[in-house]
Protein backbone atom coordinates (compact mmCIF):
# COMPACT_ATOMS: atom_id res chain seq x y z
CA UNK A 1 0.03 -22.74 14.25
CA UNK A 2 2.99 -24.97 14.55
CA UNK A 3 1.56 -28.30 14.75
CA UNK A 4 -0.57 -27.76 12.02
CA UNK A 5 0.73 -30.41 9.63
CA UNK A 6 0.98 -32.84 12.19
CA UNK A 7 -2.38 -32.74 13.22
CA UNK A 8 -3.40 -32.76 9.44
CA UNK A 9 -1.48 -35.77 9.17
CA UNK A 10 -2.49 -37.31 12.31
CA UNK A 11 -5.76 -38.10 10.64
CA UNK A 12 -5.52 -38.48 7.18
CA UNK A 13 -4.93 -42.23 7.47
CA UNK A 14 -8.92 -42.66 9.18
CA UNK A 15 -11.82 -42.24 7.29
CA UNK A 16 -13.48 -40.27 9.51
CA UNK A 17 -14.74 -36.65 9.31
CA UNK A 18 -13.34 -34.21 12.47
CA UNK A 19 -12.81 -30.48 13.25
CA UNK A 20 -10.80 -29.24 16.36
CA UNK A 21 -11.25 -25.68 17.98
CA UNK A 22 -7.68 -24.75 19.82
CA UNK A 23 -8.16 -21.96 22.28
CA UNK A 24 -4.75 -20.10 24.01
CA UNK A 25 -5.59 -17.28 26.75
CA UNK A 26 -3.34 -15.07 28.18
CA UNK A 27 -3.52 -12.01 30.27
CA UNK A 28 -2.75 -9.81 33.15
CA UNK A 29 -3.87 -7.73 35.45
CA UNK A 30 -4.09 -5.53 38.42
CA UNK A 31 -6.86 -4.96 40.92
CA UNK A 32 -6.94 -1.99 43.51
CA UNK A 33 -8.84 -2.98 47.29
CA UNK A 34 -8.85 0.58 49.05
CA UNK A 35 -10.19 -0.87 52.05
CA UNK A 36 -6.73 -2.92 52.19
CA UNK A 37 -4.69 -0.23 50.67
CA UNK A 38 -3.34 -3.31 48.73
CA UNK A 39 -2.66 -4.15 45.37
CA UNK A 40 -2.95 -7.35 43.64
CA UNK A 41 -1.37 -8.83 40.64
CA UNK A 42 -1.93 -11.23 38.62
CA UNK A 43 -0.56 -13.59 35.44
CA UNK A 44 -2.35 -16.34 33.71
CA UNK A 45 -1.37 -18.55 30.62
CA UNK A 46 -4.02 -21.07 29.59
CA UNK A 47 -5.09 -23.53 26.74
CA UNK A 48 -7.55 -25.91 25.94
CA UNK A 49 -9.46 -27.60 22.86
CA UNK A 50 -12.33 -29.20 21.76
CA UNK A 51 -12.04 -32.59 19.50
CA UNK A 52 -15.38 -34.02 17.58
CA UNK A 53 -15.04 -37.08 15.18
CA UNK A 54 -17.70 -37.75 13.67
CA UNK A 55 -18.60 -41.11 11.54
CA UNK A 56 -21.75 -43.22 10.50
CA UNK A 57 -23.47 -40.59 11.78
CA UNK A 58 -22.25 -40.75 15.35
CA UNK A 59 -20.13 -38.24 16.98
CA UNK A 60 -17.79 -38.11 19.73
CA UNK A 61 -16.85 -34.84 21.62
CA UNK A 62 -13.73 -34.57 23.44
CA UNK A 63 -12.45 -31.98 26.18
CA UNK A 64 -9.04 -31.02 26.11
CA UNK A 65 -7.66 -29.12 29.43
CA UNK A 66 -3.69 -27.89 29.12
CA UNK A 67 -3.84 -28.74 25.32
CA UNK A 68 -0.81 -30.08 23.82
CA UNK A 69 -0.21 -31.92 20.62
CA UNK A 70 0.69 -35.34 22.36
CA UNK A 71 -2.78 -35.24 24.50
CA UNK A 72 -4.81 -34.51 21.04
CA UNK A 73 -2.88 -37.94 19.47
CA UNK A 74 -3.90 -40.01 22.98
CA UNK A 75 -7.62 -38.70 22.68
CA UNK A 76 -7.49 -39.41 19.09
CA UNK A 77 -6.66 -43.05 19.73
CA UNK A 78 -8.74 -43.80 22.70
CA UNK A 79 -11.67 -42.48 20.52
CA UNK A 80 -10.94 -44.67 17.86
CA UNK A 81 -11.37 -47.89 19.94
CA UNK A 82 -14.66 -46.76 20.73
CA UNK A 83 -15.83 -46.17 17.07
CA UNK A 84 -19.49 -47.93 17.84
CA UNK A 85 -20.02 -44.05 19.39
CA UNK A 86 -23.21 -44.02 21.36
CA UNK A 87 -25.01 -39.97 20.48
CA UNK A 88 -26.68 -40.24 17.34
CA UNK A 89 -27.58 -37.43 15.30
CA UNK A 90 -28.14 -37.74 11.38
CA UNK A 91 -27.64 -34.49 10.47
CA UNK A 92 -23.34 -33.91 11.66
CA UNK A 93 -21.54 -33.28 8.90
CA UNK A 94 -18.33 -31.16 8.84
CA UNK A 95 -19.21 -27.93 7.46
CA UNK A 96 -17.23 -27.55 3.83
CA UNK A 97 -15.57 -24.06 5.08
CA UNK A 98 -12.48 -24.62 2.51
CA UNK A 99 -11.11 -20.68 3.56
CA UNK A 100 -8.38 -20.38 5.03
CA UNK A 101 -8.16 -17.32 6.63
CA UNK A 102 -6.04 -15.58 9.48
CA UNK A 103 -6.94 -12.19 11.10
CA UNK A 104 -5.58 -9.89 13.67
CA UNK A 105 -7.89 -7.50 14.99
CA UNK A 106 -5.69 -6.49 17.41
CA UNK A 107 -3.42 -3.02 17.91
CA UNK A 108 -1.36 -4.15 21.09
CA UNK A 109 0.82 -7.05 22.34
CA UNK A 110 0.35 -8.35 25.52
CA UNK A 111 4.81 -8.95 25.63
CA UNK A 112 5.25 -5.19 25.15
CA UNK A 113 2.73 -4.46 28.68
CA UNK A 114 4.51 -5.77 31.94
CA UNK A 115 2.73 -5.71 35.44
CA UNK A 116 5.42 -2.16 35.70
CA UNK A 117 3.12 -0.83 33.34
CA UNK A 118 -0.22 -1.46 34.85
CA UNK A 119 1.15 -0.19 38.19
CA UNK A 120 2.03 3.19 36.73
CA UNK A 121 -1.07 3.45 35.41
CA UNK A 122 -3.16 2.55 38.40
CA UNK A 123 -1.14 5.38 40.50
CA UNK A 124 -2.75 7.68 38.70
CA UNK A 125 -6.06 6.87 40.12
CA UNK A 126 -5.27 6.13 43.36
CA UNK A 127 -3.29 9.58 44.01
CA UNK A 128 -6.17 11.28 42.29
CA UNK A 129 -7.26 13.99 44.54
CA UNK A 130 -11.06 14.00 44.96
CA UNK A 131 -13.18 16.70 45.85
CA UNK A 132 -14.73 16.10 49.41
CA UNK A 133 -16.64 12.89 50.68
CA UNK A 134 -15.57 11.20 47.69
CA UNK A 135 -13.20 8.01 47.78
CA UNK A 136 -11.90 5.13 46.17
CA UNK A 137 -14.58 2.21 45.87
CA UNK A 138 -12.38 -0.16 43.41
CA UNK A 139 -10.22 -0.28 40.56
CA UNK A 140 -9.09 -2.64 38.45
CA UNK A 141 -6.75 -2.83 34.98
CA UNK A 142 -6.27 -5.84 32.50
CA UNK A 143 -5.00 -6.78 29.60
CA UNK A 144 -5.97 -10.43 27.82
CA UNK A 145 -5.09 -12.15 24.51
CA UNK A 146 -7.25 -15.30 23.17
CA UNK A 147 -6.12 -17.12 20.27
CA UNK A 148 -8.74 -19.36 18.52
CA UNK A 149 -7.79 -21.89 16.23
CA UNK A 150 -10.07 -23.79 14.07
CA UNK A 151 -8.82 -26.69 11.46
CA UNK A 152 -11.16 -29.68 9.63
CA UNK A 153 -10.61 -32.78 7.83
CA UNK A 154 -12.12 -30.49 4.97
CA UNK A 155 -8.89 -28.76 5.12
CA UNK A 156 -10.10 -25.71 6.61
CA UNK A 157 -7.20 -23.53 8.64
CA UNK A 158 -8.38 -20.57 10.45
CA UNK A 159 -7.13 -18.29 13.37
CA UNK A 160 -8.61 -15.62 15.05
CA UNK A 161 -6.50 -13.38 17.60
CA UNK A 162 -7.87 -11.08 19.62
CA UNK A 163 -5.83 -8.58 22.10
CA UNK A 164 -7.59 -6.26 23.96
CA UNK A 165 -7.49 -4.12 27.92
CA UNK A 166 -9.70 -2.34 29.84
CA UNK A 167 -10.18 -0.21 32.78
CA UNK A 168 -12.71 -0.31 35.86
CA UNK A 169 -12.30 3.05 37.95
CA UNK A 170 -15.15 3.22 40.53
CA UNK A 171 -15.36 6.04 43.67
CA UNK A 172 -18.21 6.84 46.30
CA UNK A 173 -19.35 9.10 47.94
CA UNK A 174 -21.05 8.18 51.55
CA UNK A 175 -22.29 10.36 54.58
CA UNK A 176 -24.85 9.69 57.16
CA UNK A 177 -28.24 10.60 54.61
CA UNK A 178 -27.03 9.54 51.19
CA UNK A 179 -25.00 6.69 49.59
CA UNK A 180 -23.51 6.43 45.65
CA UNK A 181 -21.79 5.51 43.52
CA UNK A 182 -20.07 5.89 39.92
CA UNK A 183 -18.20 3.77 37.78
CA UNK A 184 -16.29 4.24 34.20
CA UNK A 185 -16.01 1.18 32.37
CA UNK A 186 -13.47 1.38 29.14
CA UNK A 187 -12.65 -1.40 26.84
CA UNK A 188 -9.97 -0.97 23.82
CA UNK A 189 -7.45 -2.42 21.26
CA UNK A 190 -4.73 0.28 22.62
CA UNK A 191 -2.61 -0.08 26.17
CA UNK A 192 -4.20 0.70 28.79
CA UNK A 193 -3.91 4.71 29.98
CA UNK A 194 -5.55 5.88 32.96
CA UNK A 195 -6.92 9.77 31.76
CA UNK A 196 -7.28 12.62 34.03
CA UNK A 197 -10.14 13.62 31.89
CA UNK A 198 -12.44 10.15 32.67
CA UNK A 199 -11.75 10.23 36.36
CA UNK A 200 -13.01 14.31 36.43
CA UNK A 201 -16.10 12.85 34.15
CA UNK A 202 -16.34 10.55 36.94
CA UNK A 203 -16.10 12.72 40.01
CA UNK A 204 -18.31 15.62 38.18
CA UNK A 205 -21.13 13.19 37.58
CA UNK A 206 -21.26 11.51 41.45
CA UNK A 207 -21.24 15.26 42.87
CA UNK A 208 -24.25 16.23 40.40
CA UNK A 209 -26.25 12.90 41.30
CA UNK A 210 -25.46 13.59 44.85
CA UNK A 211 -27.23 17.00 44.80
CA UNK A 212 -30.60 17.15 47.05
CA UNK A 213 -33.44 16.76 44.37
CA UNK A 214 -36.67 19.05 44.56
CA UNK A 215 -38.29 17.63 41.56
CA UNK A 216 -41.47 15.75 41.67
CA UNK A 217 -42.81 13.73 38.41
CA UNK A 218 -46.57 12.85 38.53
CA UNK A 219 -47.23 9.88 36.93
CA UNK A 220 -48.54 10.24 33.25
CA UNK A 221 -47.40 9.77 29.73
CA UNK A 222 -44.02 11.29 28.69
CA UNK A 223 -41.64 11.30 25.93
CA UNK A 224 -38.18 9.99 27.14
CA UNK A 225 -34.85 9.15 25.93
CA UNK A 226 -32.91 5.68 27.01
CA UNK A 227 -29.13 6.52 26.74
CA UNK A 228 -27.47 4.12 24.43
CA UNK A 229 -26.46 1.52 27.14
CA UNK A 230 -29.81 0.86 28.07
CA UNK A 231 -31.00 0.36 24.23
CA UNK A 232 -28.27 -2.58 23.96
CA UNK A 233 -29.91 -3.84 26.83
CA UNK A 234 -33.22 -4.07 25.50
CA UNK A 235 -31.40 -5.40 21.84
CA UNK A 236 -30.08 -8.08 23.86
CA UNK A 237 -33.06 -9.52 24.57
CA UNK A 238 -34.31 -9.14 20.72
CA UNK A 239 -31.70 -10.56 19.45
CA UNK A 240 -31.19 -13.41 21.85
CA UNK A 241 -34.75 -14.75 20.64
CA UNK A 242 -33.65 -15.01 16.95
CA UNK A 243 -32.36 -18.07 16.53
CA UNK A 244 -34.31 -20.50 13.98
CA UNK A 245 -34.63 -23.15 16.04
CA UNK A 246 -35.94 -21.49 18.97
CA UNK A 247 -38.61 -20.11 16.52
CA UNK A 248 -39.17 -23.61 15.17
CA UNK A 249 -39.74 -24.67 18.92
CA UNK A 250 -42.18 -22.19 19.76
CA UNK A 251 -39.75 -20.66 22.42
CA UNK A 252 -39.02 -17.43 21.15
CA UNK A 253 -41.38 -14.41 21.04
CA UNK A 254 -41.47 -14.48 17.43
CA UNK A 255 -42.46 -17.62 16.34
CA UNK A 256 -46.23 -15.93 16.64
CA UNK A 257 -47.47 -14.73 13.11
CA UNK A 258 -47.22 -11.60 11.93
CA UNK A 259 -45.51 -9.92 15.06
CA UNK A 260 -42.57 -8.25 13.40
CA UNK A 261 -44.42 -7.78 10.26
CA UNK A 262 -43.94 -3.93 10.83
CA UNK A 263 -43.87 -2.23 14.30
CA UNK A 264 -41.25 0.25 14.27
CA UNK A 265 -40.80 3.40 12.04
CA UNK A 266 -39.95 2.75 8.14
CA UNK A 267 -36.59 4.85 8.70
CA UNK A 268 -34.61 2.04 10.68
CA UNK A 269 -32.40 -0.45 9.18
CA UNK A 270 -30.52 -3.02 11.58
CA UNK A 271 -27.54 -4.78 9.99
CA UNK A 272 -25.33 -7.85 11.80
CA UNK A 273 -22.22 -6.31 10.36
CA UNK A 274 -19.03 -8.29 11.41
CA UNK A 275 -16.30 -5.81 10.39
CA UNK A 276 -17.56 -2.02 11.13
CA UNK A 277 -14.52 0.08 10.78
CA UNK A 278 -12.63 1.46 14.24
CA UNK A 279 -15.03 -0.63 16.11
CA UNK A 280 -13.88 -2.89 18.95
CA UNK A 281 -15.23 -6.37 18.62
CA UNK A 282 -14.94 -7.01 15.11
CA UNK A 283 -16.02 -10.82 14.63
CA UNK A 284 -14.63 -12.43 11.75
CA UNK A 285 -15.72 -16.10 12.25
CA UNK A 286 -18.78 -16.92 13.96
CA UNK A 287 -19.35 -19.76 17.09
CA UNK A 288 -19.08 -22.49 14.17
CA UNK A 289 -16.07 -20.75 12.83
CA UNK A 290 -18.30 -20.12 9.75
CA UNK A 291 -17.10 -16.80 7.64
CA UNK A 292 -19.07 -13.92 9.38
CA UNK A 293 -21.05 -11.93 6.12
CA UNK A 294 -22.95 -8.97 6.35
CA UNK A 295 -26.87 -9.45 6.65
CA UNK A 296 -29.79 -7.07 7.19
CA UNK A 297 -32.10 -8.27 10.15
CA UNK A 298 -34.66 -5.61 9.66
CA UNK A 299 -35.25 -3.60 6.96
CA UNK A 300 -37.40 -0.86 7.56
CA UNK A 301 -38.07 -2.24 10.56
CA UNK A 302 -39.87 -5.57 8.96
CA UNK A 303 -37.93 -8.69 10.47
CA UNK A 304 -35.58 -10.52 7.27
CA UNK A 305 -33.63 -12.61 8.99
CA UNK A 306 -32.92 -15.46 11.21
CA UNK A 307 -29.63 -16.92 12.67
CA UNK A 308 -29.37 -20.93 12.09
CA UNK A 309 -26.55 -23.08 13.23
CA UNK A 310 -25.06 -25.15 10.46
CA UNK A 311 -27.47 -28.27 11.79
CA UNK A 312 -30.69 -25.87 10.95
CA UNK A 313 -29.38 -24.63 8.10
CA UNK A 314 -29.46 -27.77 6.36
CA UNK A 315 -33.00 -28.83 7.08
CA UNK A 316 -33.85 -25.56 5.43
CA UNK A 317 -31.55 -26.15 2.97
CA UNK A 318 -29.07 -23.24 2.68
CA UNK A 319 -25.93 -23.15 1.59
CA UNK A 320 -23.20 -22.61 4.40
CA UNK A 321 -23.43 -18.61 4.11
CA UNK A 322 -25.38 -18.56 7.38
CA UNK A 323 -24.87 -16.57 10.61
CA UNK A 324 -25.32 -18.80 13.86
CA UNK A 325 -24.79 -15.59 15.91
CA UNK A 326 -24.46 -11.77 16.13
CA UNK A 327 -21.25 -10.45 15.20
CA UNK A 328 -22.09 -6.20 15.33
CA UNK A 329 -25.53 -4.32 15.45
CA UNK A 330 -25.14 -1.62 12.98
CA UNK A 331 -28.30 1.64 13.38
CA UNK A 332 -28.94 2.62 9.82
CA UNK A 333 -31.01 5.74 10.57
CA UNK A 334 -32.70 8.13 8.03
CA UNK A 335 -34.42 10.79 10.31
CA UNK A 336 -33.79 13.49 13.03
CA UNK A 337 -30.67 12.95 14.62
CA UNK A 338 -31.37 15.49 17.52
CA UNK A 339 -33.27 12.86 19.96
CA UNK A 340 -32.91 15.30 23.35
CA UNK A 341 -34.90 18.17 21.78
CA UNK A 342 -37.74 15.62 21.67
CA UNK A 343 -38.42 15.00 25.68
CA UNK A 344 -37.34 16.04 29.05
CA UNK A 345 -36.49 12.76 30.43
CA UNK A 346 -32.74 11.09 30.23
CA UNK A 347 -32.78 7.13 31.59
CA UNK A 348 -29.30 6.40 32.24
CA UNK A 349 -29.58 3.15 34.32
CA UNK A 350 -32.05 0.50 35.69
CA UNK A 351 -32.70 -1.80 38.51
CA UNK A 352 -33.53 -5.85 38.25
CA UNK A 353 -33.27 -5.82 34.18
CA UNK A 354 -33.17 -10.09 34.85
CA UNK A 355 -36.72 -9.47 36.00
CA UNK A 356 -37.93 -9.17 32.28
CA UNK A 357 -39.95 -11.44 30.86
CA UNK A 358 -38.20 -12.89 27.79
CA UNK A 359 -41.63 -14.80 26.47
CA UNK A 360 -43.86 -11.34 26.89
CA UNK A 361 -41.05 -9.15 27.28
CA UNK A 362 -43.01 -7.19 29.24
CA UNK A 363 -40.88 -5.20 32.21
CA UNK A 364 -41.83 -2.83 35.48
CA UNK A 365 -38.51 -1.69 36.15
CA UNK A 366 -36.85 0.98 38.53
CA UNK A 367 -35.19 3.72 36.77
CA UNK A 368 -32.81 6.24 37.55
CA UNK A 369 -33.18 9.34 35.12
CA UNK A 370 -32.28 12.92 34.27
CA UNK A 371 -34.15 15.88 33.74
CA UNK A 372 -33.41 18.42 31.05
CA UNK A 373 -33.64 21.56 30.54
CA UNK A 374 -35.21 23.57 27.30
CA UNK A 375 -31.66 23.65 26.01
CA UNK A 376 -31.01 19.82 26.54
CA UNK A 377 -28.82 20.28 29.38
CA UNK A 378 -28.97 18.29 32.55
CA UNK A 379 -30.60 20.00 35.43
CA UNK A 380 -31.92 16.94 38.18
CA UNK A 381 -30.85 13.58 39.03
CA UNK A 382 -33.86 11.37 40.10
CA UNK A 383 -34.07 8.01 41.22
CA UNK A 384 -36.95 5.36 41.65
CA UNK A 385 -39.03 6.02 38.92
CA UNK A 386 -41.02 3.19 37.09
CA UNK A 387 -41.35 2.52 33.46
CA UNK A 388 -44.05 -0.42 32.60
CA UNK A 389 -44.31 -1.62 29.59
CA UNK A 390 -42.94 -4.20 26.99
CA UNK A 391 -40.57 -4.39 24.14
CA UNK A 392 -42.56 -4.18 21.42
CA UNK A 393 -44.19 -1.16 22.54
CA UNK A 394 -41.16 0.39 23.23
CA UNK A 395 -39.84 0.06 20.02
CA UNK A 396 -42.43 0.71 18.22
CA UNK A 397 -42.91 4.15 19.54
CA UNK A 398 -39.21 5.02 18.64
CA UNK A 399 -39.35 8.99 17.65
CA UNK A 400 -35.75 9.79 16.84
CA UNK A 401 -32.05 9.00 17.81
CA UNK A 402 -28.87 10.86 18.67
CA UNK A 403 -25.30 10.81 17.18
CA UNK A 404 -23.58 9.27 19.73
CA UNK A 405 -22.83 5.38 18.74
CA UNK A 406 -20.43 3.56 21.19
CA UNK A 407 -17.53 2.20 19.84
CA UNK A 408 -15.88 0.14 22.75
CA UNK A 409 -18.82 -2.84 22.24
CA UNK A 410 -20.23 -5.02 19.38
CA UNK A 411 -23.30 -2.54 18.88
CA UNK A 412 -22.89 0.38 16.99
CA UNK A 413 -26.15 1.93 18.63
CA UNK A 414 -26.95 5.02 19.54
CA UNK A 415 -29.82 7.07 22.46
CA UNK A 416 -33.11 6.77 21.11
CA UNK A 417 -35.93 8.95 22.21
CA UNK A 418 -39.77 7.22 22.59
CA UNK A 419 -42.88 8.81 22.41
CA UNK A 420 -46.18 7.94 25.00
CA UNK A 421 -45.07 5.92 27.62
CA UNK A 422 -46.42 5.44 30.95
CA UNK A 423 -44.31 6.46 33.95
CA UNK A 424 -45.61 5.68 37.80
């Protein structure tokens, strides 16, 4: 960071305790209307930063739009004259985080990828030639760089860059009885490339979901599988609620005794792990630019941890090796690894997840699912089934997993299969 010293020596001269978070964005992209047979680009360069001083207790937070070092030194000044600051809070303190640490996660450069590029690659969808009745519904192409920047008047330096693209490729199929659609989504650390392969994956799956289905399921209690996607979804929701201080509040699910005592199968492990090797979104700092460690959240599925904030952490009194957020969900799994052997059902997407209660976490949700054959291959395409139920019963009648952990996200979780659950 070039100004680094000068901001270090801006304040040195006030007794006063501060941290600043610099933020620099930077990306562009492409997006594909087929309806306009037009192509839009696009090229953005932004910054901004966040200022907090902090003294007798007080603190003062300051937005910075189109950051620049001479804005931070007028902020700075017009701050000071207002040292009698009005939000009280007697637990700030600038988090001793003496590290100083820098960290590329990155594999690409957003100078070596011009709009040129993204065009050539986009050309290979659109002059894709699809089977019958099927046609473009959107694409899109990106690439985006953030640079976060943290420094302290504890003398605390860090920088976080983080380069990454993705794709969007999305076709239909429409006729006067039936309407669908399929989408590939694919994030990544490389340049963006446009595959034949993903766009046949693409096509082949809308013509199988577009076949006319005989199959009827009565409603009854099943064994199904929930493809990996739709496990993150439900994780989402655990792991949003684990926050000490919604616990402390009473807001979170498990702020009632005993409820994760033990309610899934001994032979799970979940780990926040922020560096997982050839995964995507490797986190090294969390949201208070603390030093991501590794931590186990549940340990044979009995729940170990919480995630505090630096404020909660002191009232507790722990040192500053917290986690005020999840960095990756790492599966540690010690049974079968063959989960479709194990049920006939596939769930591969779902309708109005927002409706699910995130006090009960109870859910009546519209599925769309798969039905598979004695050899585990695909034979049906259904839609409109429901699936009642809630989270804890879901996980806790977890019978067995499959080997195929996504590495484009944060969670390095695979398909699970569940035993006795009630479809209508």
């Amino acid at each position: 960071m070039e100004n680094k010293e000068k901001i270090l020596k801006l304040f040195e001269k006030y007794k006063v305790d501060w941290f600043l978070n610099i933020s620099q964005t930077s990306s562009k992209s492409l997006e594909y209307s087929p309806l306009h047979k037009e192509k839009s680009f696009e090229s953005n360069e932004s910054s901004g930063a966040s200022l907090t001083l902090i003294k007798n207790n007080k603190k003062w937070v300051y937005k910075i739009d189109s950051y620049s070092f001479s804005k931070l030194e007028n902020a700075f000044l017009n701050i000071l004259e207002f040292i009698d600051f009005w939000e009280f809070d007697k637990d700030i303190k600038v988090p001793e985080i003496y590290d100083e640490i820098t960290k590329d996660f990155s594999n690409i450069d957003l100078n070596d990828i011009s709009l040129k590029d993204l065009e050539t690659e986009a050309d290979i969808f659109i002059n894709y030639d699809f089977a019958k009745n099927l046609k473009i519904e959107w694409f899109s192409i990106w690439v985006s760089g953030v640079t976060n920047t943290y420094i302290n008047s504890a003398w605390s330096f860090k920088t976080q860059i983080d380069n990454s693209s993705s794709l969007f490729m999305e076709i239909t199929w429409e006729n006067a009885w039936v309407w669908d659609t399929n989408y590939k989504y694919i994030s990544s650390k490389q340049k963006p490339k446009v595959s034949i392969k993903d766009i046949k994956e693409i096509e082949k799956e809308l013509i199988f979901k577009l076949k006319d289905s005989k199959t009827k399921l009565n409603p009854w209690i099943y064994d199904i599988a929930l493809d990996r996607d739709l496990v993150i979804e439900f994780l989402d929701i655990v792991f949003s609620n684990m926050s000490n201080e919604q616990i402390r509040l009473w807001l979170s699910l498990f702020a009632k005794n005993n409820i994760w005592d033990k309610i899934f199968w001994d032979n799970f492990t979940i780990i926040n792990n922020p560096n997982l090797e050839n995964y995507t979104w490797n986190i090294l700092f969390d949201k208070e630019w603390v030093t991501q460690k590794k931590t186990i959240l549940f340990e044979k599925w009995v729940f170990k941890a919480k995630f505090y904030d630096y404020k909660n952490a002191l009232k507790t009194s722990l040192d500053n090796l917290w986690n005020s957020q999840v960095s990756n969900i790492e599966f540690v799994w010690e049974g079968n690894s063959d989960y479709l052997k194990w049920c006939k059902i596939l769930f591969t997407n779902l309708m109005a997840f927002h409706t699910v209660d995130e006090m009960t976490w109870k859910f009546s949700l519209l599925w769309e699912w798969y039905l598979l054959s004695d050899s585990w291959e695909k034979v049906d395409y259904i839609k409109n089934i429901s699936l009642s139920s809630d989270i804890i019963e879901l996980f806790s009648n977890i019978k067995s997993i499959w080997d195929d952990f996504k590495k484009d996200w944060n969670y390095k979780v695979p398909s699970l299969s569940f035993s006795n659950l009630k479809i209508v």
